[in-house]
N, C-alpha and C. Protein backbone atom coordinates (compact mmCIF):
# COMPACT_ATOMS: atom_id res chain seq x y z
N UNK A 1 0.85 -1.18 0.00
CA UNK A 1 0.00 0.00 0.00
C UNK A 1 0.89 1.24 0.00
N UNK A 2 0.76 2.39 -1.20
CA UNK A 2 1.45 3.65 -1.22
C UNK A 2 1.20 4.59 -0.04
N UNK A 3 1.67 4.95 0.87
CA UNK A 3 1.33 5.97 1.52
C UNK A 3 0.80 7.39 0.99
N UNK A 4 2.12 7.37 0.48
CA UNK A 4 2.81 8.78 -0.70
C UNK A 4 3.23 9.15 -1.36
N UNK A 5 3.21 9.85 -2.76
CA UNK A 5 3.97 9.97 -3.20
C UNK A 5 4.68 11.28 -3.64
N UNK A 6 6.02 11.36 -3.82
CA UNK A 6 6.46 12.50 -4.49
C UNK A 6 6.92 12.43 -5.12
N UNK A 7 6.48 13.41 -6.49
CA UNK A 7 7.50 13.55 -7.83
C UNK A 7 7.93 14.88 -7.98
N UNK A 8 9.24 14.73 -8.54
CA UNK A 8 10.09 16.03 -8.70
C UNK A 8 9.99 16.35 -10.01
N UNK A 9 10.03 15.46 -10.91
CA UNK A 9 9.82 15.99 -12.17
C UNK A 9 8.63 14.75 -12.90
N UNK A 10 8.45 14.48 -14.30
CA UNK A 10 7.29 14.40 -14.59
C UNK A 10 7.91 12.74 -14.53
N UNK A 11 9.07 12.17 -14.46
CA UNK A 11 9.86 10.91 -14.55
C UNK A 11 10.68 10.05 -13.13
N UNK A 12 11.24 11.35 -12.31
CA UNK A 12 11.83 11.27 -11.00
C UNK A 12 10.75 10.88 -10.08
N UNK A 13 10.44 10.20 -9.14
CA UNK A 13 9.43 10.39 -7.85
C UNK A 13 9.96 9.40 -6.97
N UNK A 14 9.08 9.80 -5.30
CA UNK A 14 9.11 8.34 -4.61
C UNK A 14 8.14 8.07 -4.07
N UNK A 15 8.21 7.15 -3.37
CA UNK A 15 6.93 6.68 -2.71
C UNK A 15 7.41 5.98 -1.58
N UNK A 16 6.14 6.11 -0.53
CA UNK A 16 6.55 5.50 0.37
C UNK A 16 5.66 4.66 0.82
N UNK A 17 6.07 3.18 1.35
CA UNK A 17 4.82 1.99 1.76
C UNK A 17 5.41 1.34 3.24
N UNK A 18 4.98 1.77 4.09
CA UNK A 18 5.01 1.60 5.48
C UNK A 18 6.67 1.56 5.57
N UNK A 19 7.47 0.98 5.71
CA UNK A 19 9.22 0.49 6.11
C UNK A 19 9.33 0.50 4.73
N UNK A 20 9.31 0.95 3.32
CA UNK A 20 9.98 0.90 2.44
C UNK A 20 9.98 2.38 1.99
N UNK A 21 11.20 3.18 0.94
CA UNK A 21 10.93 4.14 0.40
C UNK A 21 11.31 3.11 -0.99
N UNK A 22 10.58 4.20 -2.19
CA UNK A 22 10.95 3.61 -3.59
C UNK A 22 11.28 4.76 -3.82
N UNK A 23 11.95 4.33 -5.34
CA UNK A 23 12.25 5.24 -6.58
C UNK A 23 11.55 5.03 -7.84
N UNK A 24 11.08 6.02 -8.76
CA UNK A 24 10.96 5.94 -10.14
C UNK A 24 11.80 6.88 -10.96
N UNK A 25 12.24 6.13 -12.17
CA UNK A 25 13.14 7.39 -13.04
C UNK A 25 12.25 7.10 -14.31
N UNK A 26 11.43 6.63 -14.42
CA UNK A 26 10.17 6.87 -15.99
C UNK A 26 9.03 6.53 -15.11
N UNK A 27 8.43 7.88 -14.28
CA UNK A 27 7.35 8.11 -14.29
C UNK A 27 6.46 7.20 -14.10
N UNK A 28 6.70 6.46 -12.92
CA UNK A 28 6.22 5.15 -12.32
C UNK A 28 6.42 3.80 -13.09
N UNK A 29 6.03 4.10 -14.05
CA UNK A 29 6.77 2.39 -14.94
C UNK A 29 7.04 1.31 -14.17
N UNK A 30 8.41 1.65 -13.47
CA UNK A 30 9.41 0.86 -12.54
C UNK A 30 9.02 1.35 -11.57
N UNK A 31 9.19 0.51 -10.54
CA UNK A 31 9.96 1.53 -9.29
C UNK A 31 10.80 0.36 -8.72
N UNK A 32 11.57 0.72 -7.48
CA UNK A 32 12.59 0.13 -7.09
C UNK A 32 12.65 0.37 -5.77
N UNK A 33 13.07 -0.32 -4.92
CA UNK A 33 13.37 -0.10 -3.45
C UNK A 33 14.68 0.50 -2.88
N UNK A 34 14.59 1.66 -2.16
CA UNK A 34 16.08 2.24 -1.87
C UNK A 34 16.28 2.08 -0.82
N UNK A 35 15.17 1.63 0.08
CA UNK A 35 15.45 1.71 2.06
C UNK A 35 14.55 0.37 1.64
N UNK A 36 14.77 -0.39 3.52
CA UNK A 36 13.33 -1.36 4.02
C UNK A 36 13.91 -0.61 5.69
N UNK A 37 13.14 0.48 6.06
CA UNK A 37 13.77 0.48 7.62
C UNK A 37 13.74 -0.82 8.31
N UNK A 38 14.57 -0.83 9.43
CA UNK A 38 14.46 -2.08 10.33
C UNK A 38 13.75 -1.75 11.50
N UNK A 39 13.19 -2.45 12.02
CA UNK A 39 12.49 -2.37 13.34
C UNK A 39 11.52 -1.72 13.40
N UNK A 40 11.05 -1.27 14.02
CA UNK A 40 9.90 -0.44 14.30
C UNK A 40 9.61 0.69 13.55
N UNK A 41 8.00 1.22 13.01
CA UNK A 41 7.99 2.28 13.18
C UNK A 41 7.68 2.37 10.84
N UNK A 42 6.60 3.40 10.89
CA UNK A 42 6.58 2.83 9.69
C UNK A 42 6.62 4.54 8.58
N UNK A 43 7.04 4.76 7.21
CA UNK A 43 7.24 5.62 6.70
C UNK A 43 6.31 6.58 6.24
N UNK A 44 5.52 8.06 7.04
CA UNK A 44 4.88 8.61 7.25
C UNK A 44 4.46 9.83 6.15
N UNK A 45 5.67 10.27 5.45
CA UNK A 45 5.70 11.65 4.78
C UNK A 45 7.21 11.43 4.07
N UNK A 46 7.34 12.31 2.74
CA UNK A 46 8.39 12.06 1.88
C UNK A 46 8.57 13.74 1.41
N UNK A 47 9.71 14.35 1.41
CA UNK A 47 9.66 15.33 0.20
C UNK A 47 11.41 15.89 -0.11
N UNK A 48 11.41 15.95 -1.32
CA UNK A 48 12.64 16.27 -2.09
C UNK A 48 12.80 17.73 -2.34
N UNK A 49 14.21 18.87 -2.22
CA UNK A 49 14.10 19.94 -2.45
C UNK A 49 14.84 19.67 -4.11
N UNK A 50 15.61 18.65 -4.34
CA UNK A 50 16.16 18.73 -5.73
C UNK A 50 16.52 17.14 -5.78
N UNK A 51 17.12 16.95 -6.97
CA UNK A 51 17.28 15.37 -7.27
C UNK A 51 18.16 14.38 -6.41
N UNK A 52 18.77 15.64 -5.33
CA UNK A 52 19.40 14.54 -4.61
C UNK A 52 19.00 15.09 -3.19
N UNK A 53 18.26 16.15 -2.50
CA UNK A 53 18.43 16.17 -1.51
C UNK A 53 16.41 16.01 -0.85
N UNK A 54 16.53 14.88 -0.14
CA UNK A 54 15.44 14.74 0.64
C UNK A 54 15.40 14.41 1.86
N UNK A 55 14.29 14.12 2.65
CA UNK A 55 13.45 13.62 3.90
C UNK A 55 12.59 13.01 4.10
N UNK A 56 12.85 11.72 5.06
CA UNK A 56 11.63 10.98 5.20
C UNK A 56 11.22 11.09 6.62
N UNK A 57 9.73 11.46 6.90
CA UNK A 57 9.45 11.39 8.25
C UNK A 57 8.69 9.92 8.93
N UNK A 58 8.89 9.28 9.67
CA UNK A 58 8.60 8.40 9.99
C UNK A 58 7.98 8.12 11.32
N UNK A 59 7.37 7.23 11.76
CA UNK A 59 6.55 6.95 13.04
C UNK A 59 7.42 6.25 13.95
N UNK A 60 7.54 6.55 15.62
CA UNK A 60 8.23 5.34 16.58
C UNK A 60 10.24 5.63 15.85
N UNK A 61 10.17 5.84 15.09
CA UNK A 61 11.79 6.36 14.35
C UNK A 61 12.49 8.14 14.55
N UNK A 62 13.49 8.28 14.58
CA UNK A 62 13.88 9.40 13.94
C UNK A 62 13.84 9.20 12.12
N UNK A 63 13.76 10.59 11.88
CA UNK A 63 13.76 10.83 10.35
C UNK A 63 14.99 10.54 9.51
N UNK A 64 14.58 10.34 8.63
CA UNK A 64 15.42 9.83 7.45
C UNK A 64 16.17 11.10 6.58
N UNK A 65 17.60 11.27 6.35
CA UNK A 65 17.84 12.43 5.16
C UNK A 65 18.58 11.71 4.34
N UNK A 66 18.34 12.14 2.65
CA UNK A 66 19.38 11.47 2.08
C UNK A 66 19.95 12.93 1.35
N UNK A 67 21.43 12.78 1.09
CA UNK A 67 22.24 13.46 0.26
C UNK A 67 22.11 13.56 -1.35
N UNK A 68 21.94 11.74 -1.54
CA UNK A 68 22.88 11.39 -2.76
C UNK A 68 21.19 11.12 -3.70
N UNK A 69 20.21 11.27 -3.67
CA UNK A 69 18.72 11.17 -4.30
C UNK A 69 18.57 9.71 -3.81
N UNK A 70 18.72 9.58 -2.84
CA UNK A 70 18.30 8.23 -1.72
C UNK A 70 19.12 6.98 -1.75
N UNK A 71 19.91 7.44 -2.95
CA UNK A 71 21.24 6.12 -2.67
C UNK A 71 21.16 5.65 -1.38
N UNK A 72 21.26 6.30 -0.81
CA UNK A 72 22.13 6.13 0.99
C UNK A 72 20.58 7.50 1.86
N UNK A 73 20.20 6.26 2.77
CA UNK A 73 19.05 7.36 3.96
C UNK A 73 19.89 7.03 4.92
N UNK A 74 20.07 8.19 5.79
CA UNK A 74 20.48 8.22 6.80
C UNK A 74 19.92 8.56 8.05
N UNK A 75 19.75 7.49 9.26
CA UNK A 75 18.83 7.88 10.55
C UNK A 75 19.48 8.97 11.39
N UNK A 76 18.40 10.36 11.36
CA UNK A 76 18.65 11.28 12.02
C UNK A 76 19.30 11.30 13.57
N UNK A 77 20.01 10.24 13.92
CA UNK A 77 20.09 9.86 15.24
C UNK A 77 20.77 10.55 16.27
N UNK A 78 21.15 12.14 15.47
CA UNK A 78 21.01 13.27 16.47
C UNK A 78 19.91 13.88 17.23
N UNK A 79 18.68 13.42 16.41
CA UNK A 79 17.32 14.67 16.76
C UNK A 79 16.63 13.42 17.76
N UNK A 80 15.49 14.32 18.87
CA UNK A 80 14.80 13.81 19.47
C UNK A 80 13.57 13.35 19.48
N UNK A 81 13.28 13.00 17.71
CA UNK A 81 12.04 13.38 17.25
C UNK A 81 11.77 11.46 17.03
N UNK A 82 10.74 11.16 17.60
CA UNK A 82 10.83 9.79 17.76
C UNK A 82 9.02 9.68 17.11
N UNK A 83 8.19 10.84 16.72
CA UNK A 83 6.77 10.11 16.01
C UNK A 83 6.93 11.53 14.67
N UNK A 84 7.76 11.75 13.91
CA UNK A 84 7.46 12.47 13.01
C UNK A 84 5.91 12.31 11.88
N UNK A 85 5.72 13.09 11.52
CA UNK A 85 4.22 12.52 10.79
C UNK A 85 4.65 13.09 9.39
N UNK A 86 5.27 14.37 9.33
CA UNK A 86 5.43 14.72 7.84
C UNK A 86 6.37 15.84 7.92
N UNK A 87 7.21 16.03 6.88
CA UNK A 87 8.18 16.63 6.56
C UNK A 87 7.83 17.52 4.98
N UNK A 88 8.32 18.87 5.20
CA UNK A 88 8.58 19.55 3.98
C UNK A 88 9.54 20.64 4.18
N UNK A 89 10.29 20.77 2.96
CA UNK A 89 11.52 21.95 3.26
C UNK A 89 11.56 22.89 1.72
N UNK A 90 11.72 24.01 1.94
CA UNK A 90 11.40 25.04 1.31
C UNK A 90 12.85 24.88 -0.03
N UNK A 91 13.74 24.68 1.04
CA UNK A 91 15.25 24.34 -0.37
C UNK A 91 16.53 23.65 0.52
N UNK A 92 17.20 23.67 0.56
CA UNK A 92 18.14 22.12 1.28
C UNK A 92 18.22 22.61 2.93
N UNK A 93 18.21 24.08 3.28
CA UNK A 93 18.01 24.42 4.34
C UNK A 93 17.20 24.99 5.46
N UNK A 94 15.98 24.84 4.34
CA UNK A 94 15.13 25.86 5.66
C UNK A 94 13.96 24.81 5.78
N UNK A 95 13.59 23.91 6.51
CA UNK A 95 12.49 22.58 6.39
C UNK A 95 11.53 22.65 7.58
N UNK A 96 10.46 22.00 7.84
CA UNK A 96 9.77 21.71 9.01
C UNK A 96 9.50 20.32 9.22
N UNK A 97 9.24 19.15 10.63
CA UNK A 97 8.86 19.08 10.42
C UNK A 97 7.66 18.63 11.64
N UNK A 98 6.45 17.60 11.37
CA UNK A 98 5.85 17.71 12.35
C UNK A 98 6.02 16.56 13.24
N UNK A 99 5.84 16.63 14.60
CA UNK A 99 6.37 15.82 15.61
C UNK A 99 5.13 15.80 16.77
N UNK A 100 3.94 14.69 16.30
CA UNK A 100 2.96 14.52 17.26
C UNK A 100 2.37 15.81 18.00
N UNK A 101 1.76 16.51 16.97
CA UNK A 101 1.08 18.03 17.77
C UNK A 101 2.04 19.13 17.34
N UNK A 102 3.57 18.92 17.31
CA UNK A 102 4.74 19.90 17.90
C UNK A 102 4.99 20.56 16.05
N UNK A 103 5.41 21.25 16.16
CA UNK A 103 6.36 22.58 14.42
C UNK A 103 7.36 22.39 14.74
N UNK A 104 8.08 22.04 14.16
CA UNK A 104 9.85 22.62 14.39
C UNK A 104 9.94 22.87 13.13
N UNK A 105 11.28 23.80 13.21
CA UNK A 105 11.78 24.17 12.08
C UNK A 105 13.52 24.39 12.10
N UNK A 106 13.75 24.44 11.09
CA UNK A 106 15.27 24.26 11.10
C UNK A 106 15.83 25.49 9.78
N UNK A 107 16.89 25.96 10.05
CA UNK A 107 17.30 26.62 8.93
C UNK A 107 18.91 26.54 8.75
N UNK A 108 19.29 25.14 9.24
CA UNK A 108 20.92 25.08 8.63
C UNK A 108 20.79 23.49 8.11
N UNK A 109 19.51 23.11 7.72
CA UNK A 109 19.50 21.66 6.87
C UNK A 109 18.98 20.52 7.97
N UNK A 110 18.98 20.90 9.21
CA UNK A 110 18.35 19.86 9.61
C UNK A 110 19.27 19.28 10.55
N UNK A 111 20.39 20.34 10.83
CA UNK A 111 20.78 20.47 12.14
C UNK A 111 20.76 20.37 13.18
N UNK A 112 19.80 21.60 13.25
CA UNK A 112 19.00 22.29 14.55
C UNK A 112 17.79 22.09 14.37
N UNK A 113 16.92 21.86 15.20
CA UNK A 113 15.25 22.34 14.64
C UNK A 113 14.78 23.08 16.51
N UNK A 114 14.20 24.23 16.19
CA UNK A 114 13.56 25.05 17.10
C UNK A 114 11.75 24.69 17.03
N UNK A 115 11.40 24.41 18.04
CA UNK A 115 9.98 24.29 18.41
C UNK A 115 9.16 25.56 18.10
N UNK A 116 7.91 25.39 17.04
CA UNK A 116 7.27 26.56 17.36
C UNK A 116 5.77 26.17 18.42
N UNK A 117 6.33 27.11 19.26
CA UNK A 117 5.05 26.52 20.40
C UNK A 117 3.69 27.04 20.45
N UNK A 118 4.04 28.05 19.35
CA UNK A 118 2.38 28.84 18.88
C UNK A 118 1.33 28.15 18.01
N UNK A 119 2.36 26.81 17.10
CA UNK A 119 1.44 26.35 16.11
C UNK A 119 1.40 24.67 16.58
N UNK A 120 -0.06 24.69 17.26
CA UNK A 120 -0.16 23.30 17.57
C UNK A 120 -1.74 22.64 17.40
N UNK A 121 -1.92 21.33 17.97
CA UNK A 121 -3.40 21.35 18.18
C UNK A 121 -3.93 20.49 16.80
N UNK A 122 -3.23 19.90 15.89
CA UNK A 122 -3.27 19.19 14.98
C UNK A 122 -3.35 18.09 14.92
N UNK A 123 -3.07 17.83 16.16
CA UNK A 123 -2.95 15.94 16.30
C UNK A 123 -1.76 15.51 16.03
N UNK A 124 -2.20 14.19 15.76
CA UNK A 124 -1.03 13.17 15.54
C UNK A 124 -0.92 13.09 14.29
N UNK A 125 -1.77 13.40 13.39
CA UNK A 125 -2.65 13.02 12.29
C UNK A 125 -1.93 14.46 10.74
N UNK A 126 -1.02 15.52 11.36
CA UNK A 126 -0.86 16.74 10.81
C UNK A 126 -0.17 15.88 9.56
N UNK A 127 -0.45 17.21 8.35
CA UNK A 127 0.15 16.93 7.52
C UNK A 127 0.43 18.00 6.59
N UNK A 128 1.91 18.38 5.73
CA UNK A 128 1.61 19.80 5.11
C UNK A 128 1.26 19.22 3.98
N UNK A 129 0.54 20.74 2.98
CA UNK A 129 0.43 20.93 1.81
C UNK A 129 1.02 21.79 1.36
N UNK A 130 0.87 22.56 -0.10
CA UNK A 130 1.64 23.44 -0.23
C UNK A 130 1.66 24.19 -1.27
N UNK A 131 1.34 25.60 -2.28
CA UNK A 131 1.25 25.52 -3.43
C UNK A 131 2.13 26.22 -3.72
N UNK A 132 3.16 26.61 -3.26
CA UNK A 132 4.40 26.81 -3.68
C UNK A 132 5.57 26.92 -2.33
N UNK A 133 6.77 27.42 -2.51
CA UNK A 133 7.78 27.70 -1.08
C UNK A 133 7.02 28.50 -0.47
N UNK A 134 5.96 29.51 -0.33
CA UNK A 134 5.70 30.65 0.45
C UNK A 134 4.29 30.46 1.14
N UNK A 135 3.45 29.73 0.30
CA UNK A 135 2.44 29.16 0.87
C UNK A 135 2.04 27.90 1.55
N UNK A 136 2.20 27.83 2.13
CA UNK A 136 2.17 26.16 3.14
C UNK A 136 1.20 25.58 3.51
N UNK A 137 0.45 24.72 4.51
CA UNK A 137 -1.02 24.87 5.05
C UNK A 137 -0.18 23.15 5.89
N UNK A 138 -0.92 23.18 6.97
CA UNK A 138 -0.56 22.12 7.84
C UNK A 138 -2.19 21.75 8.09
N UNK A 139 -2.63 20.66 7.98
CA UNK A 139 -3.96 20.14 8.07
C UNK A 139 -3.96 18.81 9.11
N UNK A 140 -4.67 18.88 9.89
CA UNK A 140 -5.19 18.40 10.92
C UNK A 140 -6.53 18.41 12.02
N UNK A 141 -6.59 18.19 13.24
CA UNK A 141 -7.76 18.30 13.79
C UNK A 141 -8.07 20.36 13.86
N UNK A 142 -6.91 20.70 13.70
CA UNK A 142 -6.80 22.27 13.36
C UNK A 142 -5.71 22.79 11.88
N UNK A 143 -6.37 23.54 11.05
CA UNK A 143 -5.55 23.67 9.90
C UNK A 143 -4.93 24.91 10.41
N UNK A 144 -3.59 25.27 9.87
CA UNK A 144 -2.65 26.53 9.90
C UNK A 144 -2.14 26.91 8.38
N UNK A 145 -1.83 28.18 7.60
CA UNK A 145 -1.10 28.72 6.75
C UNK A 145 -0.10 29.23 7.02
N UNK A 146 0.79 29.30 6.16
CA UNK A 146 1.61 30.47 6.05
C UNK A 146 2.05 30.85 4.87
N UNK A 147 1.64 32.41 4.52
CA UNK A 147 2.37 32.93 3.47
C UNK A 147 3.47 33.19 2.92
N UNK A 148 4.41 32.63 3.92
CA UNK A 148 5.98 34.10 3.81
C UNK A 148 6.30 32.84 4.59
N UNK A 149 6.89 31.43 3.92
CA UNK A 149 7.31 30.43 3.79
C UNK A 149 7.72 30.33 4.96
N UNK A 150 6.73 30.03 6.17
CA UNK A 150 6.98 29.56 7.91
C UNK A 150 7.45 30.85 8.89
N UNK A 151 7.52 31.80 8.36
CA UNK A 151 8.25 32.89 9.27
C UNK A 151 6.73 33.01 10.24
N UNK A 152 5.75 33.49 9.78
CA UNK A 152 4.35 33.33 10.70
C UNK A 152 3.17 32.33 10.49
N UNK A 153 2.81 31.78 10.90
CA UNK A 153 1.48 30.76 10.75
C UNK A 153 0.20 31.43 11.51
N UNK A 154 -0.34 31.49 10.75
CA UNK A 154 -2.18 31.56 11.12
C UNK A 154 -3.58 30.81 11.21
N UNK A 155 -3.78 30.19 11.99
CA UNK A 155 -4.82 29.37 12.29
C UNK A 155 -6.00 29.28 11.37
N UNK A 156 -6.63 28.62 10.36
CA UNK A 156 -7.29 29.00 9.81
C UNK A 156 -8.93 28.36 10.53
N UNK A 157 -9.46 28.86 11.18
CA UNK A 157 -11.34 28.65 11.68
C UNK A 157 -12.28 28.44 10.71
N UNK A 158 -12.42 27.09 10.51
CA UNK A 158 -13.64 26.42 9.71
C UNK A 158 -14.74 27.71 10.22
N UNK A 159 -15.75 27.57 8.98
CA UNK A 159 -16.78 28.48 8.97
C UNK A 159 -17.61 28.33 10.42
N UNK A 160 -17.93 27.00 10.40
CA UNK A 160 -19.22 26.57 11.33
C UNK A 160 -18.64 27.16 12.79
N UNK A 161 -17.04 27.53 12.98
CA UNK A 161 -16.70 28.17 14.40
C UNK A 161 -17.39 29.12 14.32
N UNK A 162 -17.69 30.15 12.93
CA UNK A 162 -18.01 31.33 12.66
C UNK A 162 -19.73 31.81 13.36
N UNK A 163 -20.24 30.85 13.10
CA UNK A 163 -21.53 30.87 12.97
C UNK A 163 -22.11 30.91 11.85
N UNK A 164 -21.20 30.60 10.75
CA UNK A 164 -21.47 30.56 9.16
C UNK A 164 -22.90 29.30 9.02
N UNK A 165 -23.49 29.22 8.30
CA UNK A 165 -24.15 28.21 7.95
C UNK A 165 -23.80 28.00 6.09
N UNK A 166 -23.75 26.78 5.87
CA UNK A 166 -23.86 26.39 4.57
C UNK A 166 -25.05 25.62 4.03
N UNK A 167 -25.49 26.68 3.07
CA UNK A 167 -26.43 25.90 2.30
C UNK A 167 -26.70 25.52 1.15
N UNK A 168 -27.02 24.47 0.29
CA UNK A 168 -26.72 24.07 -1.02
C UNK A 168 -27.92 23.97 -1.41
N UNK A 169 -27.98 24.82 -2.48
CA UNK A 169 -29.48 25.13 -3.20
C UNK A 169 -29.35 24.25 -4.37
């Protein structure tokens, strides 16, 4: 079963199925296996800033980075991040990702990551979207944006908080 997938170009992509990441280089055709994690803990969220540099976020694990376009994943086994749910990074250094409720963010590649303690309340369940580097959206039991690629996030309030009613004529 695919979790996810990401493609970088209309031929490049990966995918991820619980402990495996794949590769395609013709646009699903093939694909191929580049990881099987071991032990625990299964592959949650995928995303690439260019053909060789990505992140995998994973459950019960630290996260996955590869250098080389996934030749080689490597377990984050500096960070303290043990239920990641999903990962996205703007270009090889400035990334987020999410950690059971928690934001972090990082801006020297995945280094460091700083907690944002303003944007929470998503669950376990968060996940980003995105329609370009500047626009983001984190969706969960509470959705958040940001315009100006993570510097501020804003809560976005379903209508019905509003007192909106919807009606379909």
């Amino acid at each position: 079963v695919i979790i996810k997938f990401f493609f970088l170009t209309k031929d490049i992509g990966w995918a991820i199925s619980n402990k495996r990441i794949m590769k395609t280089n013709d646009g699903g055709e093939n694909w191929f296996v580049q990881v099987n994690a071991p032990g625990s803990g299964n592959f949650s969220g995928i995303h690439f800033v260019d053909s060789l540099f990505g992140w995998a976020s994973i459950s019960n694990r630290k996260p996955f980075k590869t250098t080389d376009g996934g030749e080689n994943w490597i377990e984050q086994t500096n960070l303290n991040f043990y239920q990641t749910d999903d990962v996205y990074f703007k270009d090889t250094l400035n990334g987020w990702l999410l950690d059971w409720n928690k934001l972090y963010r990082t801006n020297d590649g995945g280094i460091t990551w700083d907690l944002d303690s303003l944007v929470t309340g998503f669950g376990g369940s968060g996940r980003f979207g995105y329609f370009d580097s500047e626009n983001i959206f984190i969706t969960g039991d509470r959705v958040y944006r940001t315009t100006n690629a993570g510097i501020n996030w804003t809560e976005l309030i379903p209508g019905w908080q509003h007192g909106f009613n919807l009606q379909i004529l």
